[in-house]
C-alpha atoms as a PDB file:
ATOM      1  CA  UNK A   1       0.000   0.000   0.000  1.00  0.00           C
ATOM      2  CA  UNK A   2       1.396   3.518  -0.506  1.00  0.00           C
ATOM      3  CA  UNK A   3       1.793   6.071   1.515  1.00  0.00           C
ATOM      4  CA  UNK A   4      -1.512   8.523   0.507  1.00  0.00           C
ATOM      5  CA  UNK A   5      -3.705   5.106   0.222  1.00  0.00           C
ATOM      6  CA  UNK A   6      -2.401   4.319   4.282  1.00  0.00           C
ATOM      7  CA  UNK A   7      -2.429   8.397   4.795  1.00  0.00           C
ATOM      8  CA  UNK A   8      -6.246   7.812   3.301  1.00  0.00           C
ATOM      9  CA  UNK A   9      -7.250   4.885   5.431  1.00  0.00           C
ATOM     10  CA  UNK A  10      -6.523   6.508   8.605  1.00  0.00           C
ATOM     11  CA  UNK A  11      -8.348   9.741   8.001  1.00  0.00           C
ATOM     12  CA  UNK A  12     -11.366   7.154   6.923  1.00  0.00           C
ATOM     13  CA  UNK A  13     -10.712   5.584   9.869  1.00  0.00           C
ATOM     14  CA  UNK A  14     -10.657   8.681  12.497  1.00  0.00           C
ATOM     15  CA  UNK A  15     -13.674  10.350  10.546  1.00  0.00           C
ATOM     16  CA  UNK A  16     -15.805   7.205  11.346  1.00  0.00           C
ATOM     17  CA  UNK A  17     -14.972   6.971  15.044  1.00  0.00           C
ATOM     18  CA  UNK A  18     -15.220  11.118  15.607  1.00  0.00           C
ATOM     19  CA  UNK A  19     -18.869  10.314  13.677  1.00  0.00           C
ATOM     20  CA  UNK A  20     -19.430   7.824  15.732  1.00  0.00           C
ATOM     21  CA  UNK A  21     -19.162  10.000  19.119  1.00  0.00           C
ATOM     22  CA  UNK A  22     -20.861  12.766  18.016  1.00  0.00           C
ATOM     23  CA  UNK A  23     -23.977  10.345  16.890  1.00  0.00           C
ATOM     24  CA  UNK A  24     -23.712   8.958  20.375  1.00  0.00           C
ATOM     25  CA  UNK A  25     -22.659  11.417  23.173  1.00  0.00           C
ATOM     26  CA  UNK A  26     -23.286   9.509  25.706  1.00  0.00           C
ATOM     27  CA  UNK A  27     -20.763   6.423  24.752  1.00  0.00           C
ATOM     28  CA  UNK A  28     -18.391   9.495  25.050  1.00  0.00           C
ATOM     29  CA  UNK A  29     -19.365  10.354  28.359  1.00  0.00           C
ATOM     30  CA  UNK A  30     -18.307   6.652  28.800  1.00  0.00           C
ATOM     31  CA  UNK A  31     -15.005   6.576  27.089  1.00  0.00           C
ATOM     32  CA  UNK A  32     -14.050   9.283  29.172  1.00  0.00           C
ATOM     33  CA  UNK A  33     -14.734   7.823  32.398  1.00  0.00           C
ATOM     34  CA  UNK A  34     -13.293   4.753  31.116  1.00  0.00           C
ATOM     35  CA  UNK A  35     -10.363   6.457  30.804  1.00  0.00           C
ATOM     36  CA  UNK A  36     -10.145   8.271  34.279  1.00  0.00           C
ATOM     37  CA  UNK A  37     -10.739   5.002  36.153  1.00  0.00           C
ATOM     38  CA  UNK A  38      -8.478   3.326  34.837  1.00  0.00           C
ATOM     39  CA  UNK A  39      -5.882   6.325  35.054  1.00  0.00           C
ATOM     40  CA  UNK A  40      -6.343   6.093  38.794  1.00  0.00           C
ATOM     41  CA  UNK A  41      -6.052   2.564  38.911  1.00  0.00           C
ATOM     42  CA  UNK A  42      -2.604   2.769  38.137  1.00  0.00           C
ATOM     43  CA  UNK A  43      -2.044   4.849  40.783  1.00  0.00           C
ATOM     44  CA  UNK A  44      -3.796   3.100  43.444  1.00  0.00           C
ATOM     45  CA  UNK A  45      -1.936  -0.206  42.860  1.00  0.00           C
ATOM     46  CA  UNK A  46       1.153   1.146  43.002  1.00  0.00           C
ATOM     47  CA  UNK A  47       0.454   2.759  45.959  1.00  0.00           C
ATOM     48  CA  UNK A  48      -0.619  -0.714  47.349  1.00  0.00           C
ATOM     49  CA  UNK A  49       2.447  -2.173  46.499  1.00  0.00           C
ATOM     50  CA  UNK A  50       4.644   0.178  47.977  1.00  0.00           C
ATOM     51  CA  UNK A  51       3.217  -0.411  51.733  1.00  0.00           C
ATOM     52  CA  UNK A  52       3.614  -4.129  51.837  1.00  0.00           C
ATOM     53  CA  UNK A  53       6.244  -4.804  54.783  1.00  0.00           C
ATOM     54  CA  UNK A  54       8.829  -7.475  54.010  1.00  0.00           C
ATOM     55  CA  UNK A  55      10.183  -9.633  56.374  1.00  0.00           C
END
């Protein structure tokens, strides 16, 4: 494939998911909280590991 047909497919392929979320708000709404759990998750387990006492 050359470069303006792969240059092609992703613009195809970011115009269908940004028309995708603005057909459906709300699964944005969801993506987005999605997101920030799991950005805090990180956080929270490595917290957890930190405070285990070794012997």
């Amino acid at each position: 494939m050359s470069q303006t047909q792969t240059q092609t497919a992703e613009l195809d392929s970011e115009s269908t998911v940004s028309e995708f979320l603005r057909d459906h708000p709300r699964f944005m709404g969801a993506l987005f909280t999605l997101l920030l759990l799991l950005s805090q998750s990180g956080s929270a387990i490595a917290s957890q590991a930190s405070t285990v006492a070794g012997p």
